[in-house]
Structures are given as C-alpha cells and as structure tokens.
N, C-alpha and C. Protein backbone atom coordinates (compact mmCIF):
# COMPACT_ATOMS: atom_id res chain seq x y z
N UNK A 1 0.83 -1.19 0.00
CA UNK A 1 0.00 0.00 0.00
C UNK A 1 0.87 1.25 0.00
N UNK A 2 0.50 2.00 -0.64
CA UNK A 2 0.95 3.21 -0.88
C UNK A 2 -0.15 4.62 0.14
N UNK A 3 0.65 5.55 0.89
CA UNK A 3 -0.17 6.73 1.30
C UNK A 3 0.30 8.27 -0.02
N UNK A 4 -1.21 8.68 -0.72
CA UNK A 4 -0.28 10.01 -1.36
C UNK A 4 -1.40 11.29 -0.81
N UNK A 5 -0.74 12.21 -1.18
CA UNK A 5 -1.93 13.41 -0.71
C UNK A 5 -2.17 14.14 -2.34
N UNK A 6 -3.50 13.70 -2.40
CA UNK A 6 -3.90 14.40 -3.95
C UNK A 6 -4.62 15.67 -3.64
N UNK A 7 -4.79 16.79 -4.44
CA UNK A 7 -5.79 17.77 -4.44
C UNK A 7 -6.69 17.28 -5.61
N UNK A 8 -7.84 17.02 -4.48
CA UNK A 8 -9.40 17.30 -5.45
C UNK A 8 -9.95 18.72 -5.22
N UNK A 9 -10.18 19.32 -6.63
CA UNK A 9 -10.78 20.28 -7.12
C UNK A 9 -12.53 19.63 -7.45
N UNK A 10 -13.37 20.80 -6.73
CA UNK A 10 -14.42 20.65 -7.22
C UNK A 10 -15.24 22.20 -6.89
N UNK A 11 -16.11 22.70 -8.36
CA UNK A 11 -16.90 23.51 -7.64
C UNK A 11 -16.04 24.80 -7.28
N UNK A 12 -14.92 24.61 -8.13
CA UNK A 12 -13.87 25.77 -8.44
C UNK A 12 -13.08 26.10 -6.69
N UNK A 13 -13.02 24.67 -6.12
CA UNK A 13 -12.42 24.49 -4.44
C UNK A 13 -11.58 23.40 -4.60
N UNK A 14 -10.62 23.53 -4.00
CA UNK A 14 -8.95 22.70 -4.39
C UNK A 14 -9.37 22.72 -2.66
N UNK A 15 -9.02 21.01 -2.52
CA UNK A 15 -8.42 20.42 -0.74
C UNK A 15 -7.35 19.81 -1.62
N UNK A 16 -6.65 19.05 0.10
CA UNK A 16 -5.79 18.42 -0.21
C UNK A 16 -6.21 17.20 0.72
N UNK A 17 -6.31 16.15 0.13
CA UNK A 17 -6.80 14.60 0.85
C UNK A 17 -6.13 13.42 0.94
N UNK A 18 -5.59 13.39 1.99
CA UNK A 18 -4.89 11.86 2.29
C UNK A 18 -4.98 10.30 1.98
N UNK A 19 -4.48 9.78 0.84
CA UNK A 19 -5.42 9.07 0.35
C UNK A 19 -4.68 7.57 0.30
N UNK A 20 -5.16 6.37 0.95
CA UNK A 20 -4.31 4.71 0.86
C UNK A 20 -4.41 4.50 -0.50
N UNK A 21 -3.55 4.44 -1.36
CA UNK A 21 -3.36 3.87 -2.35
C UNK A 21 -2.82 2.11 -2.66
N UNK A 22 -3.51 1.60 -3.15
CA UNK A 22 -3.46 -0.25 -3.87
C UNK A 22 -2.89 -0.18 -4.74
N UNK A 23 -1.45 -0.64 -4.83
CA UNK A 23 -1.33 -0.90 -6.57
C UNK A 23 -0.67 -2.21 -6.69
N UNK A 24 -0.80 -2.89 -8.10
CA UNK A 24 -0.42 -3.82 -8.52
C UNK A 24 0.76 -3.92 -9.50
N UNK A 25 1.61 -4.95 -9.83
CA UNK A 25 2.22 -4.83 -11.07
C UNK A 25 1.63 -5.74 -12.31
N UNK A 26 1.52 -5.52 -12.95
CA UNK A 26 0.11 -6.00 -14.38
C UNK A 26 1.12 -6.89 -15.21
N UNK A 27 2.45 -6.64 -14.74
CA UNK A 27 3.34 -7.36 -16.14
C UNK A 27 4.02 -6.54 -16.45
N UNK A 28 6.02 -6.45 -16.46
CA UNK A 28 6.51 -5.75 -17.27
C UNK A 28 6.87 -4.29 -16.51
N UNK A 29 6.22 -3.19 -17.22
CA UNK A 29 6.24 -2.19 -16.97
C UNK A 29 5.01 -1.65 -16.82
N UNK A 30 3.92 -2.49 -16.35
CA UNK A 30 2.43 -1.60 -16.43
C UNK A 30 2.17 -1.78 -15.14
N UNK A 31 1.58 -1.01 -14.64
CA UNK A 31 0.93 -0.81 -12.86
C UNK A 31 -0.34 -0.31 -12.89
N UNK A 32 -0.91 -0.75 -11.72
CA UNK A 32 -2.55 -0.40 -12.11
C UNK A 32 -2.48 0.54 -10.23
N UNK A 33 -2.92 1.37 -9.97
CA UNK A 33 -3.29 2.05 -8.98
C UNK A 33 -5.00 1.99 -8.68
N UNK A 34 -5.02 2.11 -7.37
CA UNK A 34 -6.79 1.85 -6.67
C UNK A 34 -6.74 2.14 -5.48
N UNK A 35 -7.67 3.36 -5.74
CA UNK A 35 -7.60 4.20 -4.42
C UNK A 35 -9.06 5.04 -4.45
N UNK A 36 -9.66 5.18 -2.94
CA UNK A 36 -10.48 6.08 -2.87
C UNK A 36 -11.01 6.65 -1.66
N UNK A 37 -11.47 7.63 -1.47
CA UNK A 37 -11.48 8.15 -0.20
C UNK A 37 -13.04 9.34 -0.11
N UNK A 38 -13.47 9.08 1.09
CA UNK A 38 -14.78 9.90 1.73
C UNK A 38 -14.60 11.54 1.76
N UNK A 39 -15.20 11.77 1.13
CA UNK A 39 -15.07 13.53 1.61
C UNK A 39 -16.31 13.81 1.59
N UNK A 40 -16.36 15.28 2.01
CA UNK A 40 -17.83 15.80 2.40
C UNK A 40 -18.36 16.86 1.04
N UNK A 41 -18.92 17.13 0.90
CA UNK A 41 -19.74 18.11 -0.02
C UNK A 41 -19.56 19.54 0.56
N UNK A 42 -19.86 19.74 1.46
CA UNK A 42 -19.69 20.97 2.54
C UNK A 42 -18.31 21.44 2.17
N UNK A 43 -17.16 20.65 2.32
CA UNK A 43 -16.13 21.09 2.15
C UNK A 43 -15.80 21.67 1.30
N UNK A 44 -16.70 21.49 -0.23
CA UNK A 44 -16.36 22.67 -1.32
C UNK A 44 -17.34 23.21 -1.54
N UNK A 45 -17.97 23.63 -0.47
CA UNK A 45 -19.21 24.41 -0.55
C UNK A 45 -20.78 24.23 -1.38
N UNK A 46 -20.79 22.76 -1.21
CA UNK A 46 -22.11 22.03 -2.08
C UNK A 46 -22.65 22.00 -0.82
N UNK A 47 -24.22 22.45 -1.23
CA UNK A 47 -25.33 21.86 -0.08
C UNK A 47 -25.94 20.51 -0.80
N UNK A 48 -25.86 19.52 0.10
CA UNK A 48 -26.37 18.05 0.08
C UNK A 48 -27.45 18.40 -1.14
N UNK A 49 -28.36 17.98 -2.08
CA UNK A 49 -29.45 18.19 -2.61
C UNK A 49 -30.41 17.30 -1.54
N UNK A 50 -32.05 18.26 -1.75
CA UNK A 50 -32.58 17.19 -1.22
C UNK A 50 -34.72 17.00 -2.01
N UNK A 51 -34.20 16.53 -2.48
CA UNK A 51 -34.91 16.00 -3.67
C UNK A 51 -36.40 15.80 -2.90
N UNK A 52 -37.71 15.67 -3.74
CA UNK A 52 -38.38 16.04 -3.08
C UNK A 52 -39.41 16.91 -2.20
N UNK A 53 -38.92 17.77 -2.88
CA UNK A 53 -39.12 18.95 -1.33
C UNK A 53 -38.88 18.98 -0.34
N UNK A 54 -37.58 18.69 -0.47
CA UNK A 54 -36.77 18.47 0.84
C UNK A 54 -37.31 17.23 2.28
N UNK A 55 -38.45 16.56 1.77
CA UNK A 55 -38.70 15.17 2.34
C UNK A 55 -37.70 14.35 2.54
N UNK A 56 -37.01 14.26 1.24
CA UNK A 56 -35.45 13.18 1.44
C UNK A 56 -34.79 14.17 1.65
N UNK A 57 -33.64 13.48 2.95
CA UNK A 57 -32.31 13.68 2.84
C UNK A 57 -30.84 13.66 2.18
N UNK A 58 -30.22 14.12 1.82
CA UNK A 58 -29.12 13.38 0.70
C UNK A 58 -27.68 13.58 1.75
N UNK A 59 -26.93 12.40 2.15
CA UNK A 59 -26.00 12.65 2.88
C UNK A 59 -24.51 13.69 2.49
N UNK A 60 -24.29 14.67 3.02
CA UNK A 60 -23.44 15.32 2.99
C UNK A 60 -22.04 14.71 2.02
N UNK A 61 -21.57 13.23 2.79
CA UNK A 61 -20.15 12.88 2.31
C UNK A 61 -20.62 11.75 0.81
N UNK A 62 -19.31 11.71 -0.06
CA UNK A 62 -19.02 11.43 -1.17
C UNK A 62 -18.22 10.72 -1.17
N UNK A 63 -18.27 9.60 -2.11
CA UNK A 63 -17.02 8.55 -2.06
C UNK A 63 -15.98 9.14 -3.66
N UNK A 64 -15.34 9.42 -3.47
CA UNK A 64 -14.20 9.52 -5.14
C UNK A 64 -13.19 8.31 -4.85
N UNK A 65 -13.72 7.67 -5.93
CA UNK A 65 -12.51 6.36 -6.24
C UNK A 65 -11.65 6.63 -7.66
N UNK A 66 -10.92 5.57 -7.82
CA UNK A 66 -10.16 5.84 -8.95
C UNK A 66 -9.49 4.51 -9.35
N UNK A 67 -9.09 4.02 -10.50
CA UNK A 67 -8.42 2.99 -10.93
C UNK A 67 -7.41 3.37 -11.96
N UNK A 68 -6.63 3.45 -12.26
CA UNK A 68 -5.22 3.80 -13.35
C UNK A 68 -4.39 2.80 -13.31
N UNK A 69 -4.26 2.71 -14.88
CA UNK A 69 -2.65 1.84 -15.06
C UNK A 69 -2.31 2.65 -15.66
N UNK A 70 -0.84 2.18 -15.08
CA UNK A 70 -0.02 3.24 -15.66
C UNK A 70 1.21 2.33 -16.54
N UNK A 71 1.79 2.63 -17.73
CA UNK A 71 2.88 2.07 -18.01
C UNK A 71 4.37 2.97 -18.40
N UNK A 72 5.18 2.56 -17.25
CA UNK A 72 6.10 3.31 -17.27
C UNK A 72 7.51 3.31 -17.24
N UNK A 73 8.79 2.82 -17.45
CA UNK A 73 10.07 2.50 -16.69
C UNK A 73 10.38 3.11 -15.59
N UNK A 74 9.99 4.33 -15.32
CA UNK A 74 10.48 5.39 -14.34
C UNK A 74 9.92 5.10 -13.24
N UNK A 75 9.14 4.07 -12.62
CA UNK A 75 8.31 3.66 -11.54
C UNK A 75 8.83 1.86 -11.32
N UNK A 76 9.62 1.88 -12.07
CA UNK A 76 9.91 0.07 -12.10
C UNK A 76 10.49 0.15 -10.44
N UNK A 77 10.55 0.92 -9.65
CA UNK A 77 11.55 0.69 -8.61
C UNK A 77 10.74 -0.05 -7.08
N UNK A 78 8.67 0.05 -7.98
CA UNK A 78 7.96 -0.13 -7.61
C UNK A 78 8.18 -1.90 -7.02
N UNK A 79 8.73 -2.67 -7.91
CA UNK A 79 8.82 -4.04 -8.25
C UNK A 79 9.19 -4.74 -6.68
C-alpha cells in the first residue's frame, strides 16, 4: 500500500486529501493504482441536494474512487 496526498478540485475548491493507495504490477512495466477516499460536499461548498421537497435527505459525504494503469520505466523501482 501506498499513502499520497492528492488535491481534489471541485466547484472551483482545491483540498488536499490523504489518500491509501493499492497498486499492482500487471506485467513488465504496467501498474494499475486503486484508491479512494470519503469527503464531504460541505467542504467545497455544495449543499447536500434534497430532492423532493426536501422530504429526502441526501448525505453530505461522497465517495471519489479511482483505478489507473499506468505504463512506465520510471516507476519500475515499484517491483
């Protein structure tokens, strides 16, 4: 496992989020990365929607995942 700190932009709002990264080696020189992490809506200034007429609730936090391969030599040190 890998830890990186990415900035997600959303809603014209840049954080910076701590994120466990999974990666694999695919063969060779290709790597696949898998990672994702909870954040809130609030944090870039989204109000929850709440659909309805506001009868339903819509929870504040958001999951952003991600999957990438990457193929590269410059990362072989990964191995």
């Amino acid at each position: 496992n890998l830890t990186a700190s990415l900035e997600i932009s959303i809603n014209g709002i840049s954080r910076i989020k701590e994120m466990k990264i999974d990666w694999q080696n695919a063969g060779g020189i290709e790597y696949h990365f898998i990672g994702r992490a909870d954040i809130s809506m609030s944090d870039f200034d989204i109000d929850p929607p709440s659909p309805a007429l506001g009868m339903v609730k819509v929870n504040d936090s958001i999951t952003v995942s991600f999957n990438y391969s990457v193929k590269s030599e410059e990362i072989s040190r990964l191995d």
